[in-house]
Protein backbone atom coordinates (compact mmCIF):
# COMPACT_ATOMS: atom_id res chain seq x y z
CA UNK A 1 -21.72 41.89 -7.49
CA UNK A 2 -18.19 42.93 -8.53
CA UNK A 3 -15.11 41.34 -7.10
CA UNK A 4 -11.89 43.34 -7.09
CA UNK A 5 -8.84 41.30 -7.42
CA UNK A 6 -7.56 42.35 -3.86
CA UNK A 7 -10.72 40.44 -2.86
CA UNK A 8 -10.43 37.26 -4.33
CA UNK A 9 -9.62 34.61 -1.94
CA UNK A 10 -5.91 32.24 -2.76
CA UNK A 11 -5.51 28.85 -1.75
CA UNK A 12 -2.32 26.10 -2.57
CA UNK A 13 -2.67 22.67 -2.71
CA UNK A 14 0.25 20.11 -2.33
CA UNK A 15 0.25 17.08 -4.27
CA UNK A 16 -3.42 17.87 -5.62
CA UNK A 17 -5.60 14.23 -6.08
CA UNK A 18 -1.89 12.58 -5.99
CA UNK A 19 -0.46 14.37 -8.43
CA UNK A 20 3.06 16.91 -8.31
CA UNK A 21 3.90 20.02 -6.95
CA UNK A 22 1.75 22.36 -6.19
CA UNK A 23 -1.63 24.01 -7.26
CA UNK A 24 -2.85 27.70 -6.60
CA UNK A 25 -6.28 28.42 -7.01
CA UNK A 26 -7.65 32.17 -6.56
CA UNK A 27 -10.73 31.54 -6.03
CA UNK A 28 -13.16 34.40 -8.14
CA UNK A 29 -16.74 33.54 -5.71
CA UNK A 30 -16.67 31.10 -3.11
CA UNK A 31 -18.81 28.44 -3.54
CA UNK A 32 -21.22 29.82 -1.16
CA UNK A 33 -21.72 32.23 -3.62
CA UNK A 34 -22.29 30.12 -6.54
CA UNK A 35 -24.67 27.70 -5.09
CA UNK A 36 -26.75 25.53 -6.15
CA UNK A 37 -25.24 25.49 -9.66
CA UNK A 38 -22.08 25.65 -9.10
CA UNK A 39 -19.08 24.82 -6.78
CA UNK A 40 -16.05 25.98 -8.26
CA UNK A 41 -14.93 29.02 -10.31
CA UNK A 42 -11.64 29.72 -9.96
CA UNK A 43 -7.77 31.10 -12.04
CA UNK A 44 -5.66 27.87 -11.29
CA UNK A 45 -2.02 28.24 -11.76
CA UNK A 46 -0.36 24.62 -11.94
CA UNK A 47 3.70 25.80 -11.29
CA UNK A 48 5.87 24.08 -13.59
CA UNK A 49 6.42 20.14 -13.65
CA UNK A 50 2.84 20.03 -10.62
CA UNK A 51 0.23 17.85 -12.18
CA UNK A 52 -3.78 17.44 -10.58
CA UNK A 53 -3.88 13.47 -10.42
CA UNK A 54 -6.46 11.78 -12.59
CA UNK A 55 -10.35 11.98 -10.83
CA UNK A 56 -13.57 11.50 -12.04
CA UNK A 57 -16.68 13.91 -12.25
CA UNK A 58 -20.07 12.05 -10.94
CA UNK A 59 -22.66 14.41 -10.71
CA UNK A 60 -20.88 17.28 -12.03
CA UNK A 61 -18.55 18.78 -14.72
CA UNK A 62 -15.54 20.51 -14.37
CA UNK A 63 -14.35 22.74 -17.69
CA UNK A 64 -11.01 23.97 -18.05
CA UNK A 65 -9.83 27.03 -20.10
CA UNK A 66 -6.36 27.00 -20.65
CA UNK A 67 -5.04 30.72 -20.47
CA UNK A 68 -1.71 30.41 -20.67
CA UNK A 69 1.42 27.96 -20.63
CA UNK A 70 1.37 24.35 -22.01
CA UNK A 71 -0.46 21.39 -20.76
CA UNK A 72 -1.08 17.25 -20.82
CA UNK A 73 -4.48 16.60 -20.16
CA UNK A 74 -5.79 12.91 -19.83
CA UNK A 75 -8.89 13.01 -21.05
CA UNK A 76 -10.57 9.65 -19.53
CA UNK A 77 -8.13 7.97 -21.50
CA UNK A 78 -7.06 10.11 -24.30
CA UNK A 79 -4.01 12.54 -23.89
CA UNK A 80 -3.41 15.66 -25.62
CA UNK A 81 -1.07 18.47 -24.99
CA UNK A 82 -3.20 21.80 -24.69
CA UNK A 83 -2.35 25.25 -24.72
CA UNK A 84 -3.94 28.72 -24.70
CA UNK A 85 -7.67 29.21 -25.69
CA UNK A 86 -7.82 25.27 -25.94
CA UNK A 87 -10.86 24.34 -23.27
CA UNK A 88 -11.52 20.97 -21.65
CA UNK A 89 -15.04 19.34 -20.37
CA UNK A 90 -15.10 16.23 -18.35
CA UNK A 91 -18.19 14.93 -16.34
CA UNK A 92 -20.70 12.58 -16.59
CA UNK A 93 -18.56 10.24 -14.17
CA UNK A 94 -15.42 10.75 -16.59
CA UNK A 95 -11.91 11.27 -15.31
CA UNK A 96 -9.24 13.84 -16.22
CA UNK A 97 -6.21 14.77 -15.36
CA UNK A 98 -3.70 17.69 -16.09
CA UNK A 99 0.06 18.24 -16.09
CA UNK A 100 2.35 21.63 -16.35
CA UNK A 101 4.59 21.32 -19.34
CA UNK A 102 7.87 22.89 -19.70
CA UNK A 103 9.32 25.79 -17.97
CA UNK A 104 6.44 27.67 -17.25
CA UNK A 105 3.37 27.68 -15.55
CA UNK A 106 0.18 26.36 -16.55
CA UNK A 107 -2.91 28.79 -16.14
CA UNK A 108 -6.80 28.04 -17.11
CA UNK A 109 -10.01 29.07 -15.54
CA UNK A 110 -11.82 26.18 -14.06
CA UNK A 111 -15.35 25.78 -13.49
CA UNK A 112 -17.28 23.06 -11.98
CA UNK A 113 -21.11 23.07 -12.41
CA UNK A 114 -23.41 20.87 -10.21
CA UNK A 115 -25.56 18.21 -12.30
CA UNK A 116 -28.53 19.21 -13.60
């Protein structure tokens, strides 16, 4: 199957999990498509100063690939600034979180994949 970009489906989310701002996700294959291993694969664009509040992954992981712009991640726990090609992987019931650092956006592929 090959998805043009004109195809891809966007979505924005205010205030994503409690955190700031706003989220767009352009979502590559709905999650129709991916079943039953996945739910999510998606370019997320976190606009400056928006943040996805800290969750937790039970059943599932979610991995980030940072593409572009700078990043806090909370890592269950641990933060780190990120930035491009730096990749995250929470599940296993951990908790993560992400923030938009500095003037510009934040942009990573995320992918969540159903437990096994």
């Amino acid at each position: 199957m090959i998805r043009t970009a004109g195809q891809m489906t966007k979505e924005t989310r205010e205030h994503m999990r409690g955190g700031q701002g706003s989220v767009e996700f352009t979502h590559v294959f709905s999650a129709a498509e991916l079943e039953p291993k996945a739910r999510l694969f998606a370019r997320v664009r976190l606009a400056p100063g928006s943040s996805i509040g800290f969750h937790r992954h039970e059943g599932e992981e979610e991995i980030f690939y940072i593409l572009s712009g700078r990043g806090l991640v909370d890592d269950d726990g641990v933060k780190q600034e990120v930035g491009p090609g730096d990749a995250i992987r929470t599940g296993g019931g951990a908790g993560h979180a992400v923030e938009a650092l500095g003037g510009q956006p934040l942009e990573m592929v995320a992918v969540i994949l159903k437990g096994r």
